[in-house]
Every structure is written in structure tokens, then in C-alpha cells.
N, C-alpha and C. Protein backbone atom coordinates (compact mmCIF):
# COMPACT_ATOMS: atom_id res chain seq x y z
N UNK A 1 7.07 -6.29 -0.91
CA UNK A 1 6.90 -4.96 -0.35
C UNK A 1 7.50 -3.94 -1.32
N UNK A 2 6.88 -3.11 -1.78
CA UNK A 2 6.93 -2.29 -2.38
C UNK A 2 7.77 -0.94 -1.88
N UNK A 3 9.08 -0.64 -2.15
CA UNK A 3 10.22 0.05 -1.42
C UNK A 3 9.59 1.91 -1.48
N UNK A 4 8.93 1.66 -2.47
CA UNK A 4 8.36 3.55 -2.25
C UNK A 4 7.23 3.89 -1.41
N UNK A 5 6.58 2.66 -0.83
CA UNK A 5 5.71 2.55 -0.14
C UNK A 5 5.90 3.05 1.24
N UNK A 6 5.48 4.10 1.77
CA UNK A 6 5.86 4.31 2.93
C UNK A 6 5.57 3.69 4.38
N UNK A 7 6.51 3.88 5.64
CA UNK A 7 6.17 2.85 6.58
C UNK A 7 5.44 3.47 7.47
N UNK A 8 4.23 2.72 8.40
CA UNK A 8 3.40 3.28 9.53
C UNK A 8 4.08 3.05 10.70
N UNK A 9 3.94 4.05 11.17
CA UNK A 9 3.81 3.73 13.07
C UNK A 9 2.22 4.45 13.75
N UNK A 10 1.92 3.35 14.37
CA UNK A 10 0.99 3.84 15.21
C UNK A 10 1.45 4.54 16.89
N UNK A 11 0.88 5.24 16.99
CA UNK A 11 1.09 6.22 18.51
C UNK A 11 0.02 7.22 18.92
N UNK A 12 0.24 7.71 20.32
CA UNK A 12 -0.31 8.81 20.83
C UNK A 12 0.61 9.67 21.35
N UNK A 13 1.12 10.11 20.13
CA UNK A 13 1.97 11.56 19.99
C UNK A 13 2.93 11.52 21.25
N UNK A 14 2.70 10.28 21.81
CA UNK A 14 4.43 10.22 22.84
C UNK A 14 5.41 9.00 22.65
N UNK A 15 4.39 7.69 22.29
CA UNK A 15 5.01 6.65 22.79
C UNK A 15 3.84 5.75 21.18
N UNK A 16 4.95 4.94 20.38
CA UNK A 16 4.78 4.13 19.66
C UNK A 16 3.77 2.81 20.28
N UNK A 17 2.62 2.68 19.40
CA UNK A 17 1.73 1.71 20.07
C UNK A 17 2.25 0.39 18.82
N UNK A 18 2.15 0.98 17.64
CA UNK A 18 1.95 -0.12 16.82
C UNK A 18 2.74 0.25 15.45
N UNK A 19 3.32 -0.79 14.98
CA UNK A 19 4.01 -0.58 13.33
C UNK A 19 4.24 -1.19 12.49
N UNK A 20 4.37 -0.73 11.43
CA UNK A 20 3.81 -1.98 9.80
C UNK A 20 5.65 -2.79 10.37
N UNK A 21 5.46 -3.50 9.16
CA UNK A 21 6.90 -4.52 8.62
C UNK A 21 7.72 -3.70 7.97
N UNK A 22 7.35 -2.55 7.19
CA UNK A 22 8.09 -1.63 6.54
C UNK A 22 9.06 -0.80 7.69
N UNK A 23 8.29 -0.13 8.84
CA UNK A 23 8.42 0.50 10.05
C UNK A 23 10.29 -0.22 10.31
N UNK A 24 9.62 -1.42 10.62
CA UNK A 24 10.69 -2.43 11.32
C UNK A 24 12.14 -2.20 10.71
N UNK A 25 11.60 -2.50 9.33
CA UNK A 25 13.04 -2.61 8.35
C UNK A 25 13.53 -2.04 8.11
N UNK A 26 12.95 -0.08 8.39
CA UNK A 26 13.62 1.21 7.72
C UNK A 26 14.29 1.58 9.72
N UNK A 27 13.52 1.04 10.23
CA UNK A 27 14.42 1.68 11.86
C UNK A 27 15.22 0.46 12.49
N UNK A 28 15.57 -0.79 11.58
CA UNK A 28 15.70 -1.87 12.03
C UNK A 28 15.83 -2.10 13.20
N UNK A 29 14.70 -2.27 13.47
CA UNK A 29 14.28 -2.51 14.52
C UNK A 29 13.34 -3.93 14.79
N UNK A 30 13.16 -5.11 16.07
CA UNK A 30 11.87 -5.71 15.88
C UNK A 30 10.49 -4.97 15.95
N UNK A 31 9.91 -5.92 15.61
CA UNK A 31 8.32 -5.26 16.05
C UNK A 31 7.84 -4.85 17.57
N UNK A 32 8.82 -5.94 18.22
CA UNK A 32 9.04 -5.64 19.68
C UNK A 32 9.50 -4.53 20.49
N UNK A 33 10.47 -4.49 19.64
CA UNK A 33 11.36 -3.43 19.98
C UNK A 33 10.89 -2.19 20.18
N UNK A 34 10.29 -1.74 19.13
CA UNK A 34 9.73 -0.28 18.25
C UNK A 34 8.09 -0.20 19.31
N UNK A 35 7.85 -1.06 20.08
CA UNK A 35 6.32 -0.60 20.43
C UNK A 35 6.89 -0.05 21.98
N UNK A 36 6.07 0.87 22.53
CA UNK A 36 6.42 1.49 23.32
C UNK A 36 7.82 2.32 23.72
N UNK A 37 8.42 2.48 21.99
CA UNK A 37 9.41 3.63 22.26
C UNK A 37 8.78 5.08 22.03
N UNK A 38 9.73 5.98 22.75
CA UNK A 38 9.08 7.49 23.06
C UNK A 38 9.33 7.86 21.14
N UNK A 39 8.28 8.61 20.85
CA UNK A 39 8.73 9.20 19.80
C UNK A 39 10.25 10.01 19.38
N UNK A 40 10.22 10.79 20.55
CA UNK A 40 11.55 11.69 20.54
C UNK A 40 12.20 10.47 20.51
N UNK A 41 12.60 9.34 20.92
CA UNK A 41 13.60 8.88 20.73
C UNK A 41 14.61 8.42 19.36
N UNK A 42 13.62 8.61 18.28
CA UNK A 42 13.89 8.42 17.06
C UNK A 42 14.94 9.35 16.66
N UNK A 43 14.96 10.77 17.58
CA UNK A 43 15.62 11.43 16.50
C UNK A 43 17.02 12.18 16.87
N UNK A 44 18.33 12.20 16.07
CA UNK A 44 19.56 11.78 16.04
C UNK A 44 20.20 12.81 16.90
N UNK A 45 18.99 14.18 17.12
CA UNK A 45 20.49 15.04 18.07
C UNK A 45 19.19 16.11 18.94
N UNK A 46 19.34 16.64 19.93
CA UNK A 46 19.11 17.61 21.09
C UNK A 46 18.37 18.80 20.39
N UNK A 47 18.90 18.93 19.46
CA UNK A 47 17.88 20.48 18.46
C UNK A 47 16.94 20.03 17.76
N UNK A 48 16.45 19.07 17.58
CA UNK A 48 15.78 18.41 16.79
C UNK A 48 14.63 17.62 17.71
N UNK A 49 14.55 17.37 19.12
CA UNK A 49 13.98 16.72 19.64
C UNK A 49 12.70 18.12 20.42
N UNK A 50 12.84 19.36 20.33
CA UNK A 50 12.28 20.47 20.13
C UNK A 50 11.16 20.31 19.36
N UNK A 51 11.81 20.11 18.28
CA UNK A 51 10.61 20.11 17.10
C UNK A 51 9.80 19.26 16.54
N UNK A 52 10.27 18.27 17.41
CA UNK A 52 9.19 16.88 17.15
C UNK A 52 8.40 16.98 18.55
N UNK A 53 8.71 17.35 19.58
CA UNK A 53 7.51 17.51 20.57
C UNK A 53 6.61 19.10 20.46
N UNK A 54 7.50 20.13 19.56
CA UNK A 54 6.45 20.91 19.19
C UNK A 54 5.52 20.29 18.07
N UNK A 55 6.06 19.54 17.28
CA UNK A 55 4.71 18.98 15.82
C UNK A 55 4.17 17.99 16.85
N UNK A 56 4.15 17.02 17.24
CA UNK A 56 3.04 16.18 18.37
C UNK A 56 2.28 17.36 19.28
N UNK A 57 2.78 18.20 19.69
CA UNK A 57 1.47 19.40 20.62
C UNK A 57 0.44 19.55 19.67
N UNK A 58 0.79 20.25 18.45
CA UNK A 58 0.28 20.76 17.16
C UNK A 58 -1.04 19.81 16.60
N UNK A 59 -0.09 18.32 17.23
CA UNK A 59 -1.27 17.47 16.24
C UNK A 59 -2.13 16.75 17.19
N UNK A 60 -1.97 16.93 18.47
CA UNK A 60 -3.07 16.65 19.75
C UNK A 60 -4.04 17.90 19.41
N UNK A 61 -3.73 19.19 19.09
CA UNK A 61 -4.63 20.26 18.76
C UNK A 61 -5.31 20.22 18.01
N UNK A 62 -4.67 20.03 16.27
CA UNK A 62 -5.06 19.81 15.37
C UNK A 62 -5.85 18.79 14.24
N UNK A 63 -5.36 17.30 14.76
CA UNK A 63 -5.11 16.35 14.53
C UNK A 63 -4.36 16.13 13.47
N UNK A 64 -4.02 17.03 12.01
CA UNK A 64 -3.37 16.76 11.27
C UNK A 64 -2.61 17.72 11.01
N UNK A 65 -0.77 17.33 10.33
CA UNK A 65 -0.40 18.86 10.10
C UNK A 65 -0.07 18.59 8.61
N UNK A 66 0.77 19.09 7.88
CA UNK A 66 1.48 19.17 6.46
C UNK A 66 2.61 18.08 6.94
N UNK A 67 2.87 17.58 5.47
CA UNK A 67 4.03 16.68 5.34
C UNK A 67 5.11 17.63 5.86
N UNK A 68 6.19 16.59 6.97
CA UNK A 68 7.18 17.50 6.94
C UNK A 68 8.97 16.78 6.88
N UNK A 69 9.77 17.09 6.57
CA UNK A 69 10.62 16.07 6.01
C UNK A 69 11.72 16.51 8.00
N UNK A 70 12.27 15.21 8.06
CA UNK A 70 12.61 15.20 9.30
C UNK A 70 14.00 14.04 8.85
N UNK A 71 14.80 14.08 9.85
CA UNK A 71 15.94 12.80 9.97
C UNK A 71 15.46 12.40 11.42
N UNK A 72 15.65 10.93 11.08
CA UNK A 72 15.23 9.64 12.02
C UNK A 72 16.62 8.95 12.25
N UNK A 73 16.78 8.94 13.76
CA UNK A 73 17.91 7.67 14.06
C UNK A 73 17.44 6.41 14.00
N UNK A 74 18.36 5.21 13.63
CA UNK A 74 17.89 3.81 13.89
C UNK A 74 18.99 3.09 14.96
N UNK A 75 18.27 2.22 15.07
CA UNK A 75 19.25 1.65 16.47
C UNK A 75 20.15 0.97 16.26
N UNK A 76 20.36 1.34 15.21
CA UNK A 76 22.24 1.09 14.92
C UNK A 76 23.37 1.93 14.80
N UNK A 77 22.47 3.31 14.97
CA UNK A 77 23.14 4.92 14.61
C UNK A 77 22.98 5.25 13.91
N UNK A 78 22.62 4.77 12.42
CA UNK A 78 22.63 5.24 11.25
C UNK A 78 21.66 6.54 11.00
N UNK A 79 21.59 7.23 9.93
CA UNK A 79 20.29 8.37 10.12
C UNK A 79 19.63 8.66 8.76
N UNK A 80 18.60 8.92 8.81
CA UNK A 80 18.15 9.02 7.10
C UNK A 80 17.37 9.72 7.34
N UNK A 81 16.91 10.64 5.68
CA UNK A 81 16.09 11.77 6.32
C UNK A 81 14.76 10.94 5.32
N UNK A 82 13.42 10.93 5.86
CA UNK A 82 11.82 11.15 5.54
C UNK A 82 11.13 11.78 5.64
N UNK A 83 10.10 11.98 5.10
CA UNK A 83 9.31 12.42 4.47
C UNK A 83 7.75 12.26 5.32
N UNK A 84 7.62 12.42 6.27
CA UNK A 84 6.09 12.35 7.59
C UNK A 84 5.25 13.26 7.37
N UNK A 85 4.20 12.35 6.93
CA UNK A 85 2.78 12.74 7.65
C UNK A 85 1.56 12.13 8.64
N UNK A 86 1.25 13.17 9.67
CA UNK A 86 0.39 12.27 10.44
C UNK A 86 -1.00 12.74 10.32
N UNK A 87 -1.79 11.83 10.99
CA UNK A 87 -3.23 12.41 11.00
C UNK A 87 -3.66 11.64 12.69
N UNK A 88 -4.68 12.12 12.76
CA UNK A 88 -5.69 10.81 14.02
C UNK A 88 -6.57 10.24 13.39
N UNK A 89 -6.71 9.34 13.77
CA UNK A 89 -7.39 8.46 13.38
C UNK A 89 -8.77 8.36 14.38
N UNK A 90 -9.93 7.57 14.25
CA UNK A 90 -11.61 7.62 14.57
C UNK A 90 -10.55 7.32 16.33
N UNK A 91 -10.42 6.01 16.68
CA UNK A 91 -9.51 5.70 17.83
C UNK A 91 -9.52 6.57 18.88
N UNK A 92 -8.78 7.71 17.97
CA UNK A 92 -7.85 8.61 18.97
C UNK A 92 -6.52 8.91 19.31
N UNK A 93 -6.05 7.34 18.39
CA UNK A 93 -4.46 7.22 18.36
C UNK A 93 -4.23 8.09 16.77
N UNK A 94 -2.93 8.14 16.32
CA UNK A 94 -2.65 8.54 15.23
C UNK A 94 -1.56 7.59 14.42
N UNK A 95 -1.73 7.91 13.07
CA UNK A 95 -0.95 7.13 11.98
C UNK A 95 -0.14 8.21 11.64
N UNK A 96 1.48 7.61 11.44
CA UNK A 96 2.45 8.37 11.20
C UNK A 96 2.95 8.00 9.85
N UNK A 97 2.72 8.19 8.35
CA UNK A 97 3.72 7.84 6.92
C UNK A 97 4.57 8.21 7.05
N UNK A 98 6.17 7.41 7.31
CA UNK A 98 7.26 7.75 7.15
C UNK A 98 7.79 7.29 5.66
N UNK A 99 7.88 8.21 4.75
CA UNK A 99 8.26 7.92 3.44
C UNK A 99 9.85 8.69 3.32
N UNK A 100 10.75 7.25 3.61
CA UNK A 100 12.29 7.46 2.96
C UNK A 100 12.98 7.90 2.05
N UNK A 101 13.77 9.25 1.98
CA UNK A 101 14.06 9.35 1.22
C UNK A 101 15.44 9.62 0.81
N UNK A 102 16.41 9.34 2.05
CA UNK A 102 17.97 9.04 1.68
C UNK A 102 18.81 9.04 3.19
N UNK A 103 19.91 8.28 2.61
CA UNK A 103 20.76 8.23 3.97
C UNK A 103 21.41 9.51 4.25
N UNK A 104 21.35 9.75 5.61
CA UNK A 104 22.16 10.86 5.92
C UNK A 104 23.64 10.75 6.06
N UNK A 105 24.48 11.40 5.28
CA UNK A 105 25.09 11.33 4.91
C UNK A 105 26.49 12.24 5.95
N UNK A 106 27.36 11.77 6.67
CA UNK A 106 28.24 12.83 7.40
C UNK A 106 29.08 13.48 6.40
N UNK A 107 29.72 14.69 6.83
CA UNK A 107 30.47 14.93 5.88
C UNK A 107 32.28 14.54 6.40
């Protein structure tokens, strides 16, 4: 696996349907685990969970928006910020590229 390669999640802009092996290993998470979690749940604090259910409205409208760089919690606490873009797909569901690009760092 190729580490610059970014990881998929599949969803319908609420709730995780489906996700690569990459997915797993950057939210360590199982494959189990990660399907049917809420999107918002990924992310590390209360001001931030705003703006990920405003970009999912955006992309039920739109279907696609601009890359936008975001921090993701994993279920160990840890937080790192990536690099997302989504689109929809023929389906109806959508593909999410989460491309990593460093640990978040406390001060």
C-alpha cells in the first residue's frame, strides 16, 4: 500500500456504508467498526461538527465540492489533519479521498 495514496470511505453524507484498508489504518479502526458510523463522528471537537454537516448539505445539492483540508478523530483520540474530497457517485452514495497529511499536534 502505497502511504500517499489516499483512503476511501463510502457514505450517504450521514452514516459510513463502506471503506478501503487504507480507511481502517489511518482511523484505526476495523472494517467493522467504521461501517455505519455517523460522519460527524469523526471529528475531534463541537465547532467543527457545524461544518462537516454544512459540507454534506452542500454535497446532497451539489454532488461535488473543492478539496477541503479538515482534522479527523480516531478511536484512540489521536487527531490528524487531511486533505478531502468528495463526489457521488452513478449509485447515489458518495466517495470520500481522505489524503493525510500530519498529526495534530497539541501544544
Amino acid at each position: 500500500m502505497n502511504p500517499i495514496d489516499p483512503a476511501v470511505i463510502t457514505h450517504d453524507t450521514r452514516r459510513i456504508v463502506d471503506a478501503d484498508e487504507r480507511a481502517c489504518l489511518l482511523f484505526r479502526m476495523e472494517h467493522d467498526e467504521l461501517i455505519d458510523q455517523p460522519l460527524i463522528g469523526g471529528t475531534p471537537d463541537e465547532e467543527m461538527k457545524w461544518l462537516i454537516e454544512l459540507r454534506m448539505r452542500a454535497i446532497r445539492e451539489k454532488g461535488e465540492l473543492k478539496p477541503q483540508r479538515l482534522a479527523f478523530l480516531r478511536s484512540d483520540g489521536s487527531v490528524f489533519w487531511a486533505e478531502c474530497k468528495t463526489r457521488k457517485r452513478d449509485d447515489g452514495l458518495f466517495d470520500t479521498e481522505i489524503k493525510y497529511i500530519s498529526e495534530h499536534l497539541k501544544p
